[in-house]
C-alpha atoms as a PDB file:
ATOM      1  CA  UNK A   1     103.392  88.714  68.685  1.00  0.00           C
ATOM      2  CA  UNK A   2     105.220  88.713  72.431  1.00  0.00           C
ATOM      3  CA  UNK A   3     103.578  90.726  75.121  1.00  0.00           C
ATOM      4  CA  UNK A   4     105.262  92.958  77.311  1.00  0.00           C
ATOM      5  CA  UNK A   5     105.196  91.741  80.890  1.00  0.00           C
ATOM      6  CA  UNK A   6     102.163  93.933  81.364  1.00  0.00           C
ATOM      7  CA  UNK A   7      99.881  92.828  79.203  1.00  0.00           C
ATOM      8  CA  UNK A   8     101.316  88.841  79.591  1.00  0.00           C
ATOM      9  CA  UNK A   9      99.825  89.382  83.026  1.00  0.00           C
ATOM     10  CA  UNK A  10      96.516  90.605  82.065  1.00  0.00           C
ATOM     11  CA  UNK A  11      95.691  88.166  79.378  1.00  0.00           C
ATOM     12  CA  UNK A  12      96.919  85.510  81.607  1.00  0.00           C
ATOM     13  CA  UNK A  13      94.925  86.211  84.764  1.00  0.00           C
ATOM     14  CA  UNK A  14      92.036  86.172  82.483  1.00  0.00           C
ATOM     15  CA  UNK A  15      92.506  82.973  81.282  1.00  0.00           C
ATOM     16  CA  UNK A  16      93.727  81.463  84.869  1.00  0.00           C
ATOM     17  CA  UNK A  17      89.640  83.041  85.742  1.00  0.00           C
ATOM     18  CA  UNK A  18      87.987  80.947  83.489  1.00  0.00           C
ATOM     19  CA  UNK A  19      88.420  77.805  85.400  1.00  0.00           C
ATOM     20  CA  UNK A  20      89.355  79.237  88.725  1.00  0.00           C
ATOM     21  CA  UNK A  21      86.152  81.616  89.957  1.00  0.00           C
ATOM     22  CA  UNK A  22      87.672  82.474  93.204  1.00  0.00           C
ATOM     23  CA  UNK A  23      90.199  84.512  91.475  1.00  0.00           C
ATOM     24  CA  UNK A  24      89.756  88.444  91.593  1.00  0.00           C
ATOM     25  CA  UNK A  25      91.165  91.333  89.525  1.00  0.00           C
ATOM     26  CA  UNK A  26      91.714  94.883  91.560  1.00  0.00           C
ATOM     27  CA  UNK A  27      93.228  97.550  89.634  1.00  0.00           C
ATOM     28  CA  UNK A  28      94.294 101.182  91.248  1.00  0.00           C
ATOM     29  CA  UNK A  29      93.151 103.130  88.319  1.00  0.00           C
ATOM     30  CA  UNK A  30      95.887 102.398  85.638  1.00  0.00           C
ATOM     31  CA  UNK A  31      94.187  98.907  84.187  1.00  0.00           C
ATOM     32  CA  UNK A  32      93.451 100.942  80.723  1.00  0.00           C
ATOM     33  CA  UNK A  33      90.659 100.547  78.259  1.00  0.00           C
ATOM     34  CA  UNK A  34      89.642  97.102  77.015  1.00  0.00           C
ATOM     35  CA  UNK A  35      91.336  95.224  79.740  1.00  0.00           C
ATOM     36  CA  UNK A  36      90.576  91.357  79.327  1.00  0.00           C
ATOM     37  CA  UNK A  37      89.910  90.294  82.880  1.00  0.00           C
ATOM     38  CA  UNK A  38      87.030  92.586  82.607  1.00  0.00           C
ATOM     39  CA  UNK A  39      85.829  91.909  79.298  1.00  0.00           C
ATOM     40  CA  UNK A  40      85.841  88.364  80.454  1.00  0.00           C
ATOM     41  CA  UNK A  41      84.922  88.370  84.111  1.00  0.00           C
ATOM     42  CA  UNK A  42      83.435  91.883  85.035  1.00  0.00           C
ATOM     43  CA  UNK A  43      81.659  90.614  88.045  1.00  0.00           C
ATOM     44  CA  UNK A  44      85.302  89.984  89.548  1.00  0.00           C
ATOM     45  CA  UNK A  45      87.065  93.589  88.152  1.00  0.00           C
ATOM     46  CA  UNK A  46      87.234  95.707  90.682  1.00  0.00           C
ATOM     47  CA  UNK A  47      88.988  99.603  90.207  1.00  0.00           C
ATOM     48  CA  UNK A  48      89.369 101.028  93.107  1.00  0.00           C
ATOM     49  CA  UNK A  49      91.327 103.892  91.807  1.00  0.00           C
ATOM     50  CA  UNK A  50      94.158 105.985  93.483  1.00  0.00           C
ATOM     51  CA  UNK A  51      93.468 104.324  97.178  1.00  0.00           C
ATOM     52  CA  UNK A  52      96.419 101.526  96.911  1.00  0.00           C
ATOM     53  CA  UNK A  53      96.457 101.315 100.880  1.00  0.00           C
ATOM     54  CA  UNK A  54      93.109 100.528 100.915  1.00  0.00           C
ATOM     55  CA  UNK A  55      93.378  98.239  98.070  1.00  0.00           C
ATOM     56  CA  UNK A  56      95.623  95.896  99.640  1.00  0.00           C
ATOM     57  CA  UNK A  57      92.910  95.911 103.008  1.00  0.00           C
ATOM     58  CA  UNK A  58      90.223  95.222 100.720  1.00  0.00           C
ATOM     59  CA  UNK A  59      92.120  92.417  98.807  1.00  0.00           C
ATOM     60  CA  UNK A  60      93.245  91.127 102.017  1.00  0.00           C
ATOM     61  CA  UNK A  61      89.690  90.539 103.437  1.00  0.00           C
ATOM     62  CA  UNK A  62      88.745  88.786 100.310  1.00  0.00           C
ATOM     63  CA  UNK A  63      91.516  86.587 101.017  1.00  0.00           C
ATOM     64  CA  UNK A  64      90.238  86.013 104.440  1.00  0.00           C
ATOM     65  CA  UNK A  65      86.856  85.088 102.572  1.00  0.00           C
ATOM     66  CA  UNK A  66      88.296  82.708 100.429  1.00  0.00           C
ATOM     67  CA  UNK A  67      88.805  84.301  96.886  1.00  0.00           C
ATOM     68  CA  UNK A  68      92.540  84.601  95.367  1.00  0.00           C
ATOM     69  CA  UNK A  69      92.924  87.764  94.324  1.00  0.00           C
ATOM     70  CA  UNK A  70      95.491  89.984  92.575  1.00  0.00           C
ATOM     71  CA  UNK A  71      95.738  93.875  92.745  1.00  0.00           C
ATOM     72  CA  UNK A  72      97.890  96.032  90.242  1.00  0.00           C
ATOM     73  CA  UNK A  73      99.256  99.215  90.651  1.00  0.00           C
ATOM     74  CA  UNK A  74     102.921 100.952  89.989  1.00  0.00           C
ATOM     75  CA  UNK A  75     105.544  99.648  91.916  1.00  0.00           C
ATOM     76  CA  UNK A  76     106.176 102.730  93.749  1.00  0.00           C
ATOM     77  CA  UNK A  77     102.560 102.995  94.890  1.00  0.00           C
ATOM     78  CA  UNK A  78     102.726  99.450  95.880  1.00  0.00           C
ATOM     79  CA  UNK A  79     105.314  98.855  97.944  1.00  0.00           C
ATOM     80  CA  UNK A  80     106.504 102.805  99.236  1.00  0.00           C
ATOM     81  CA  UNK A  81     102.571 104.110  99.759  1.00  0.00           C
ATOM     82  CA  UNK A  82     101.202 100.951 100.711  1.00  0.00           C
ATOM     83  CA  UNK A  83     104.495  99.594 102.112  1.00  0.00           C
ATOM     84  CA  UNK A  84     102.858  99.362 106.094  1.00  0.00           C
ATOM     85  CA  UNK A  85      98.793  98.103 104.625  1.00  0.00           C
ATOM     86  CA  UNK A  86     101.373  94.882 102.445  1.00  0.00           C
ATOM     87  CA  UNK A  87     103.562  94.818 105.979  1.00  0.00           C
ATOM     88  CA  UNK A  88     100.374  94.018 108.101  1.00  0.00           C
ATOM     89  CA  UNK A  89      98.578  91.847 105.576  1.00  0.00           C
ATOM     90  CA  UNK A  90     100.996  90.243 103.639  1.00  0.00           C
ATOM     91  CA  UNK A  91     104.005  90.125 105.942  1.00  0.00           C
ATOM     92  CA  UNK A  92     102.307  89.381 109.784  1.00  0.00           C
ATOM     93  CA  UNK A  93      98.996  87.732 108.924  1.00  0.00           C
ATOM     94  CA  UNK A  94     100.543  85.771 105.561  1.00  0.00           C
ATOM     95  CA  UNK A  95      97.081  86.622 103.435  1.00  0.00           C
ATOM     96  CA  UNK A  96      97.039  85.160 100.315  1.00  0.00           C
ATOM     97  CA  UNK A  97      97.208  88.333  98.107  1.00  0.00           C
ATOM     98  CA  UNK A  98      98.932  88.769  95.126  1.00  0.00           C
ATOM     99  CA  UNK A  99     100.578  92.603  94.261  1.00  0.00           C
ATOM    100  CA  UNK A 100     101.330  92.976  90.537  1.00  0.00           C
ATOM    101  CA  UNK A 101     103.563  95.871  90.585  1.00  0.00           C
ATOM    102  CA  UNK A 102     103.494  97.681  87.064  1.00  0.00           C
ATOM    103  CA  UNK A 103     106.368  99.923  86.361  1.00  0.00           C
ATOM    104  CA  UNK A 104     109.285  98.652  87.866  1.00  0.00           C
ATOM    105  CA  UNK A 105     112.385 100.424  88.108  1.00  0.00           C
ATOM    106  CA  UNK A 106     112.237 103.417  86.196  1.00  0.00           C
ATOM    107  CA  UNK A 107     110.485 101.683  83.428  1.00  0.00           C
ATOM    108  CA  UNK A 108     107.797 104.572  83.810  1.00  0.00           C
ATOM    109  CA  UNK A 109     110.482 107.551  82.001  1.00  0.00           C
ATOM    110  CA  UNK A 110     109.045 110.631  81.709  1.00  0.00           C
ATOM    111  CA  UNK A 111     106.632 109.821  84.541  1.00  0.00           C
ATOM    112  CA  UNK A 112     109.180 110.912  86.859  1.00  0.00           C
ATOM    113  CA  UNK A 113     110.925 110.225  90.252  1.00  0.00           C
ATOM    114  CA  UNK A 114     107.415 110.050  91.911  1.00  0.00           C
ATOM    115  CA  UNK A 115     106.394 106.948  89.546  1.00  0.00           C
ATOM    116  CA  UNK A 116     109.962 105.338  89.201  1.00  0.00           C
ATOM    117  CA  UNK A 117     110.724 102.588  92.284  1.00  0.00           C
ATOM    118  CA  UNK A 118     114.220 101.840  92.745  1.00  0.00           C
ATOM    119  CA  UNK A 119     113.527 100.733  96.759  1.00  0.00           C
ATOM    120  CA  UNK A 120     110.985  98.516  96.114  1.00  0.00           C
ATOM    121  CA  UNK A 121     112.951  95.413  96.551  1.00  0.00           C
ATOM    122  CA  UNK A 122     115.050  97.146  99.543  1.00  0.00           C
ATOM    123  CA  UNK A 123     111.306  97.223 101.218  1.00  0.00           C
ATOM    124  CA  UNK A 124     109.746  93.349 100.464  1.00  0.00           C
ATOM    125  CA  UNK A 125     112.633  91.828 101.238  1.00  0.00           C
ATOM    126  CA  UNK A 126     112.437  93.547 104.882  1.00  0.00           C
ATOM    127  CA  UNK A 127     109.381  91.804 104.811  1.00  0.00           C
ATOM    128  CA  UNK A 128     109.038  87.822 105.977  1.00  0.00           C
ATOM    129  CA  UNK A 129     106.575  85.336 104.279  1.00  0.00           C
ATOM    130  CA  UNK A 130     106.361  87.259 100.386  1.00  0.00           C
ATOM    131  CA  UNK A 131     107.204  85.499  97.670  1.00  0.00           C
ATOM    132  CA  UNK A 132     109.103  88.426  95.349  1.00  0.00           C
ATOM    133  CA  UNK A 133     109.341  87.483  91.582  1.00  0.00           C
ATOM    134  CA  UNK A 134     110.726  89.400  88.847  1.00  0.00           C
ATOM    135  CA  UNK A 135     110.173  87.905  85.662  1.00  0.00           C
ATOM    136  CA  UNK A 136     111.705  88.164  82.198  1.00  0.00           C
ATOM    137  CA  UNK A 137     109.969  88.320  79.013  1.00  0.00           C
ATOM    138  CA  UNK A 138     106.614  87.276  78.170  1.00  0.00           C
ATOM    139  CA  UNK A 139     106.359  83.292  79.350  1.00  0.00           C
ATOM    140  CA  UNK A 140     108.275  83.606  82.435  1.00  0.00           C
ATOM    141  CA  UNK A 141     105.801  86.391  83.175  1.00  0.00           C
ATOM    142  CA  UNK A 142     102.817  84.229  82.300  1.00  0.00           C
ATOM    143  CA  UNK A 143     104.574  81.077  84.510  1.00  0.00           C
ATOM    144  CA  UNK A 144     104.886  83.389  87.341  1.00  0.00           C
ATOM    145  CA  UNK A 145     101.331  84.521  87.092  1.00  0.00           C
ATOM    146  CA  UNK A 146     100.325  80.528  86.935  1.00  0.00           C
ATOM    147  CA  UNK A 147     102.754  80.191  90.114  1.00  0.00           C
ATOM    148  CA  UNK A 148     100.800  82.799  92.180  1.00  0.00           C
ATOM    149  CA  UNK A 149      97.172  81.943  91.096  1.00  0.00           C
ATOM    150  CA  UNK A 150      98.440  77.584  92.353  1.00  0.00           C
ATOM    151  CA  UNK A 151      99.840  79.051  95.550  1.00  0.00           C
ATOM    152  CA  UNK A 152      98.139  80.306  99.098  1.00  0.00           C
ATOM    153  CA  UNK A 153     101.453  82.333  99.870  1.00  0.00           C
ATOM    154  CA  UNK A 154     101.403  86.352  99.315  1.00  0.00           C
ATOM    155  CA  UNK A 155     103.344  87.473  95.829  1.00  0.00           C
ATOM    156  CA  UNK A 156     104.969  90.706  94.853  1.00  0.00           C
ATOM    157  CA  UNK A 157     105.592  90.818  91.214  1.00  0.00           C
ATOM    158  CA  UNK A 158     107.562  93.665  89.800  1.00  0.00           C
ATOM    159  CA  UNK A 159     107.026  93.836  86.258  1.00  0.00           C
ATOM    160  CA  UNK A 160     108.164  96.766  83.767  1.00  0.00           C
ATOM    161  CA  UNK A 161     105.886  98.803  81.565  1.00  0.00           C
ATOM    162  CA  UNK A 162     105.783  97.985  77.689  1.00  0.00           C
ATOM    163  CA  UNK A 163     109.451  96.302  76.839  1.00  0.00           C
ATOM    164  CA  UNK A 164     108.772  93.112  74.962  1.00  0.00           C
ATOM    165  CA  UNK A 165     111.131  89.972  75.349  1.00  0.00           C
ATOM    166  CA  UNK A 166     111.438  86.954  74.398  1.00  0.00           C
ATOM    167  CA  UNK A 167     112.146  84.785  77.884  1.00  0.00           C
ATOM    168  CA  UNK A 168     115.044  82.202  78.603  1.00  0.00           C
ATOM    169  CA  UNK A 169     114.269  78.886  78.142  1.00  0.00           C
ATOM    170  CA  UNK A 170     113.714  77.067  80.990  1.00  0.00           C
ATOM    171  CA  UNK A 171     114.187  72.844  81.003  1.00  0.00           C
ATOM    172  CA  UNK A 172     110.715  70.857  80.839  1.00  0.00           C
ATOM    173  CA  UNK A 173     108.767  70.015  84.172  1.00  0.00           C
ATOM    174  CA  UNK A 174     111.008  73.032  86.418  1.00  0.00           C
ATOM    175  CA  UNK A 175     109.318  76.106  87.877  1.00  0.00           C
ATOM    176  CA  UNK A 176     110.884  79.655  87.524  1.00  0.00           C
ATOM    177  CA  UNK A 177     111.832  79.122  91.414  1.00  0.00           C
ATOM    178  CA  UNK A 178     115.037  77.567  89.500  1.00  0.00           C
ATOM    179  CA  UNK A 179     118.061  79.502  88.716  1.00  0.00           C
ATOM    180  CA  UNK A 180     118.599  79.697  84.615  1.00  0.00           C
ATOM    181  CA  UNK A 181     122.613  79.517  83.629  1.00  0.00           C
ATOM    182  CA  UNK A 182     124.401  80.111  80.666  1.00  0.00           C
ATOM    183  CA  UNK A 183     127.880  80.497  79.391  1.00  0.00           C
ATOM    184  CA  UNK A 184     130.747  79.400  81.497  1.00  0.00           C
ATOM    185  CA  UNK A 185     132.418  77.601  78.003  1.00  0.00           C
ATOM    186  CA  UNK A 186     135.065  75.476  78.423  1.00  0.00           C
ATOM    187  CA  UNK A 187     136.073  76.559  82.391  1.00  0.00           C
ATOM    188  CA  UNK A 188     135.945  74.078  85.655  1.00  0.00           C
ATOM    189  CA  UNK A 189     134.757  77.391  87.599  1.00  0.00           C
ATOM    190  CA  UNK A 190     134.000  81.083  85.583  1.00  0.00           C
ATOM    191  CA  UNK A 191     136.306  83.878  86.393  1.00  0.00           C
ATOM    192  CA  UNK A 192     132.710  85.390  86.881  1.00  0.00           C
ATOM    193  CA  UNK A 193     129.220  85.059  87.192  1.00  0.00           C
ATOM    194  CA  UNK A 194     126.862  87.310  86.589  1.00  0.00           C
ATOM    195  CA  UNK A 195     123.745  87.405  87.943  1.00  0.00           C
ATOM    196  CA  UNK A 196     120.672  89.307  85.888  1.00  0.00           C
ATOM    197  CA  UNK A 197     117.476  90.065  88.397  1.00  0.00           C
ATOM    198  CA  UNK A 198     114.529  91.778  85.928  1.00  0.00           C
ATOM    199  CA  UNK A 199     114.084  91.994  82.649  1.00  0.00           C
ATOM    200  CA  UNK A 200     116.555  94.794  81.464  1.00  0.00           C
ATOM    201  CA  UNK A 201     119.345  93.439  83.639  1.00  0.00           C
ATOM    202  CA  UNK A 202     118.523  89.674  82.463  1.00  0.00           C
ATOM    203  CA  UNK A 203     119.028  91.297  78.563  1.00  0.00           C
ATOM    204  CA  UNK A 204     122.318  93.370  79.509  1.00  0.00           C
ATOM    205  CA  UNK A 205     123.515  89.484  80.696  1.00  0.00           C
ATOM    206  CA  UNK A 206     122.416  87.593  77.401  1.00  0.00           C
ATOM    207  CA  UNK A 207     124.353  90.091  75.934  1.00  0.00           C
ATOM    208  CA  UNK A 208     127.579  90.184  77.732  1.00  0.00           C
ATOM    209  CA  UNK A 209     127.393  86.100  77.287  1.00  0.00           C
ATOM    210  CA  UNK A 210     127.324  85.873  73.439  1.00  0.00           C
ATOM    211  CA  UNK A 211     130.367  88.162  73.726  1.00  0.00           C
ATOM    212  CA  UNK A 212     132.444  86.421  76.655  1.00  0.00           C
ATOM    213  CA  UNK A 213     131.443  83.264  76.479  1.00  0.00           C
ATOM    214  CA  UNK A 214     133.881  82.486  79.343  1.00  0.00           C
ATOM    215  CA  UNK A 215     131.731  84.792  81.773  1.00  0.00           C
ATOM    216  CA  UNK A 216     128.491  82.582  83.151  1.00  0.00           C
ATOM    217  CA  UNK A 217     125.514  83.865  83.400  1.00  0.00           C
ATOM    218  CA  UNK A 218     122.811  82.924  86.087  1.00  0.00           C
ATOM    219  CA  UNK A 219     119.243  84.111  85.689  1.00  0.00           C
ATOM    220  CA  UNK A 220     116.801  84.600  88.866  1.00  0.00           C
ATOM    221  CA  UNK A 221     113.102  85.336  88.675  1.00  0.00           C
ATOM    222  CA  UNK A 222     112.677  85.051  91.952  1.00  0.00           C
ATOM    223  CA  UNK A 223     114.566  86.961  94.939  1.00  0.00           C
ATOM    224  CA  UNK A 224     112.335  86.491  98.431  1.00  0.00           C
ATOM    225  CA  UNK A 225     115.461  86.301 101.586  1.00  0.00           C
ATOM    226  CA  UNK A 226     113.963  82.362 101.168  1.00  0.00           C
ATOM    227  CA  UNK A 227     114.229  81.954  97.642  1.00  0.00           C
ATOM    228  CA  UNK A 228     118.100  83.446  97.254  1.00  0.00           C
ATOM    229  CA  UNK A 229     118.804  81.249 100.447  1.00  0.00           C
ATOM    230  CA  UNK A 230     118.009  78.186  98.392  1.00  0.00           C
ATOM    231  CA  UNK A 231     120.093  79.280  95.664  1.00  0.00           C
ATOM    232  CA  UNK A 232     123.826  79.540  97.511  1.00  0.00           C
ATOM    233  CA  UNK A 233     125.239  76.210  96.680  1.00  0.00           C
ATOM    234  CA  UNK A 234     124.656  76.427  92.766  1.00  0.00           C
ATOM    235  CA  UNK A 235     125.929  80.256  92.368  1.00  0.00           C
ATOM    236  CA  UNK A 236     128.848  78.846  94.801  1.00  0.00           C
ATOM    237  CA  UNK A 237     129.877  76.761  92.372  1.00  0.00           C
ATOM    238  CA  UNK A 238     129.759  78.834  89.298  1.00  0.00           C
ATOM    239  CA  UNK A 239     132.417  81.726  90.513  1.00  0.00           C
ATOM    240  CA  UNK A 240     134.130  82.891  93.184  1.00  0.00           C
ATOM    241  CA  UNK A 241     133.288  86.195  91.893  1.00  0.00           C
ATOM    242  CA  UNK A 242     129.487  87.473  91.526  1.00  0.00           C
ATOM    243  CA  UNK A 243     128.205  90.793  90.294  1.00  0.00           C
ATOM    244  CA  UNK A 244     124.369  91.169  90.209  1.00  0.00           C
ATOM    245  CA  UNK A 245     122.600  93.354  87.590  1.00  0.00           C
ATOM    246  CA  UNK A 246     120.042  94.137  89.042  1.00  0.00           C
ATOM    247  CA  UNK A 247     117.642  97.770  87.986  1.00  0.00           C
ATOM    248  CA  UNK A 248     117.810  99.090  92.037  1.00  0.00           C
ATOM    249  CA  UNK A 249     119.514 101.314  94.136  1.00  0.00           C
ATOM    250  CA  UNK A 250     122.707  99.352  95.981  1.00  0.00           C
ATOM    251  CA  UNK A 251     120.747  99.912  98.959  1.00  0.00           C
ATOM    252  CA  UNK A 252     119.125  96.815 100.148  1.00  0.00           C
ATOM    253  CA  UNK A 253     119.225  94.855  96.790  1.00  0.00           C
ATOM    254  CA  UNK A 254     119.521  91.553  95.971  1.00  0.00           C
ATOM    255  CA  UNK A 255     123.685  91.683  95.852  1.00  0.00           C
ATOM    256  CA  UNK A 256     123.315  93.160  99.550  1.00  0.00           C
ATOM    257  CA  UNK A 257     121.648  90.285 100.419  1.00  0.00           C
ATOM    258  CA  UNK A 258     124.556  87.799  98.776  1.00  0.00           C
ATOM    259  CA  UNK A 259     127.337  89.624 100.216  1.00  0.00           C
ATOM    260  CA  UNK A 260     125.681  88.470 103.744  1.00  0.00           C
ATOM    261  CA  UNK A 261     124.853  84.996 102.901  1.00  0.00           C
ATOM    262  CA  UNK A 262     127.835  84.372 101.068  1.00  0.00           C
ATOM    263  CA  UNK A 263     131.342  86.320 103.163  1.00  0.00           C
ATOM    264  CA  UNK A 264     133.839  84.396 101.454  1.00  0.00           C
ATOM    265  CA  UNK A 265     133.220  85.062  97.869  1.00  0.00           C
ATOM    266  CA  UNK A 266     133.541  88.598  96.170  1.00  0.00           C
ATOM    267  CA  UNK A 267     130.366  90.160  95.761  1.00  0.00           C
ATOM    268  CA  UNK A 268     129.613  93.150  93.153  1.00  0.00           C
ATOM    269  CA  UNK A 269     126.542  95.359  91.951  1.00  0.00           C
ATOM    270  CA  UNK A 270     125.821  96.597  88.912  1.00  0.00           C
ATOM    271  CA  UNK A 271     122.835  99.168  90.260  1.00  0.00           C
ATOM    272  CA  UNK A 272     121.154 102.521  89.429  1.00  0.00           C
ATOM    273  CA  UNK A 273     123.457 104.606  91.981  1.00  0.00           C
ATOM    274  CA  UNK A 274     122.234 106.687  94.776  1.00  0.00           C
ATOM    275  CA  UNK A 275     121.236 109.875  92.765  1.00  0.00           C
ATOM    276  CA  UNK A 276     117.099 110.802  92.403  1.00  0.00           C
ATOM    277  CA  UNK A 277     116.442 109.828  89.019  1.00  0.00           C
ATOM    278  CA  UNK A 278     115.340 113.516  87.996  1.00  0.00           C
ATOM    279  CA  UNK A 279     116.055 113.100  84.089  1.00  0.00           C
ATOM    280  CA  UNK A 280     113.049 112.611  81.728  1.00  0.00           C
ATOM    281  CA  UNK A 281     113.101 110.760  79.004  1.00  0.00           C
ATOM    282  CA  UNK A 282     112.569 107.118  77.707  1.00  0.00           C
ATOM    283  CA  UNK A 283     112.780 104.101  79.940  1.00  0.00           C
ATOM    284  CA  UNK A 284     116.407 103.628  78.157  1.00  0.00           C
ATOM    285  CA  UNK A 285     116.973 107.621  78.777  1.00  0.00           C
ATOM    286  CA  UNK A 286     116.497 107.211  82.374  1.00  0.00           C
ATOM    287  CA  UNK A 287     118.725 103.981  82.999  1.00  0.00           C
ATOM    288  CA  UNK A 288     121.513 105.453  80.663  1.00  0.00           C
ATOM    289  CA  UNK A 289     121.658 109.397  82.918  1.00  0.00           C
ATOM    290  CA  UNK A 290     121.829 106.851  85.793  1.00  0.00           C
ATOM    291  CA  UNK A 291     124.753 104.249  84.484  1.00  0.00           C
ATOM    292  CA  UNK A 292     123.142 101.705  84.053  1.00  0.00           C
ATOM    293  CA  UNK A 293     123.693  99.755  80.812  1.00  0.00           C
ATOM    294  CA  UNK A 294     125.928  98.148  78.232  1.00  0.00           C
ATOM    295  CA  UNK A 295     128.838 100.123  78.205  1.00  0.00           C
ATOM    296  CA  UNK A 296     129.026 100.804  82.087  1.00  0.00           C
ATOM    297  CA  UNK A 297     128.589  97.437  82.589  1.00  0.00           C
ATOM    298  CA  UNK A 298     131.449  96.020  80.215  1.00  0.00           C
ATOM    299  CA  UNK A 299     133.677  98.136  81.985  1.00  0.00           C
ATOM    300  CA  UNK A 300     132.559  97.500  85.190  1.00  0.00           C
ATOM    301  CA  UNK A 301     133.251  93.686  84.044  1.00  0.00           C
ATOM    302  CA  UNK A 302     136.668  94.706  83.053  1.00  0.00           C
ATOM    303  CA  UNK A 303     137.838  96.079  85.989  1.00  0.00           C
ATOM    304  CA  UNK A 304     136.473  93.269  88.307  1.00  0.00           C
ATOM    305  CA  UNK A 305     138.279  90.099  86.071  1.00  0.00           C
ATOM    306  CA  UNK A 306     141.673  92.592  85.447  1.00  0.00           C
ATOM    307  CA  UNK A 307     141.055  93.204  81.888  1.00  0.00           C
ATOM    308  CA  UNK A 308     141.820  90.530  78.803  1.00  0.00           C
ATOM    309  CA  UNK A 309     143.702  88.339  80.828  1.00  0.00           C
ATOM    310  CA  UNK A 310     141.558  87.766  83.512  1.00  0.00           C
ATOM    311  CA  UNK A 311     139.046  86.518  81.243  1.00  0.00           C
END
């Protein structure tokens, strides 16, 4: 049965424990009943509850002491409340802590604007040094994880709350640091490329594929200012034309970020708008009162290529 990004997280920081005991769990009071790492390893489960600023000192002087370890909390908690605690410790000093950020987007519905984070990425990308992943589906989650736990660099994950997918296959022996493309059929250079960042951006793409095969898609997990610098030649070559689908506000996303590095191509955004998201409802609710899905995006597709012809 596939996890939701979530719960892939959990169960694989637990296992990553077992034969790495300088790895620590730190949750901010949402790590739920019957959470593995501390089934497994309570002696290194810490819950400090709703104190994420002081979280992120705490996990930073275990750092300093040696131990690897990972705190969790919603994304808007992480990176707006604790945004200047990540800045110091993560950004100046480089500490090698890792921020799961739970509830992504607006992934959290009827939690409401407080809970949702469409700035997060806006913020760590401000931010020199973090590594920023987003990952898709269950095993590019776990990878991820895997990726953090093997590396001494500060991570912000952004992962969703309980959507389950089934991740893109990646080729054997490469690391989610490389871009995943599909599509493109039968074309020297695609009248477009789309460019999915999260999980339901990376399933709007997969979608618009299978039905314009013509259209490539290219698939990034991760989106640190070093990481989408590395990545200019390849989506160069795809299209002249990119549009990024991205769950965010316009505002200091990943697309901003293209438009600068790459002037001479046409850059686009498929985003969450500017409005508060104020509507309750379902994760799908949410996105939907704020444009973002399926049918906004075909049309927004539409109008960039010309219709039918330019496709």
């Amino acid at each position: 049965m596939t996890m939701s990004g979530r719960d892939s997280y959990k169960a694989e920081l637990a296992q990553l424990a077992v034969l790495n005991d300088r790895i620590v769990c730190i949750e901010a009071d949402l790590g739920g009943k019957n959470h593995p790492f501390q089934q497994q390893h309570p002696e290194r489960f810490f819950n400090f509850g709703i104190a994420e600023m002081a979280g992120i000192d705490m996990a930073a002087g275990l750092a300093e002491a040696g131990y690897v370890p990972f705190f969790s909390t919603f994304a808007s908690f992480a990176a707006l409340r604790a945004a200047e605690s990540i800045k110091l410790a993560l950004g100046y000093m480089g500490k090698n802590v890792k921020v799961v950020a739970a509830y992504g987007g607006v992934s959290g519905g009827w939690f409401g604007t407080t809970h949702h984070a469409l700035e997060d990425i806006a913020i760590l990308q401000s931010l020199q040094q973090v590594r920023i992943a987003c990952p898709h589906g269950e095993q590019e989650t776990r990878t991820v994880i895997q990726e953090a736990a093997a590396s001494t660099e500060p991570y912000y994950i952004r992962l969703s709350r309980n959507d389950t997918f089934d991740s893109m296959k990646r080729q054997a022996d490469t690391d989610c640091r490389e871009i995943i493309v599909e599509g493109g059929e039968a074309v020297d250079q695609s009248p477009l490329c789309i460019v999915s960042v999260g999980e339901q951006a990376t399933e709007l793409c997969k979608q618009i594929v299978q039905q314009n095969p013509a259209i490539v898609h290219a698939h990034l997990c991760y989106i640190d200012i070093q990481s989408i610098k590395s990545y200019i030649e390849e989506l160069s070559a795809l299209s002249k034309r990119l549009l990024v689908v991205e769950e965010h506000r316009a505002t200091g996303s990943t697309a901003s970020y293209l438009a600068l590095l790459l002037p001479r191509h046409e850059i686009y955004s498929h985003h969450c708008g500017e409005h508060w998201p104020i509507y309750g409802g379902s994760h799908t609710d949410v996105l939907n009162y704020l444009g973002f899905g399926l049918e906004p995006l075909q049309q927004q597709i539409w109008d960039i290529v010309g219709g039918a012809g330019g496709l």
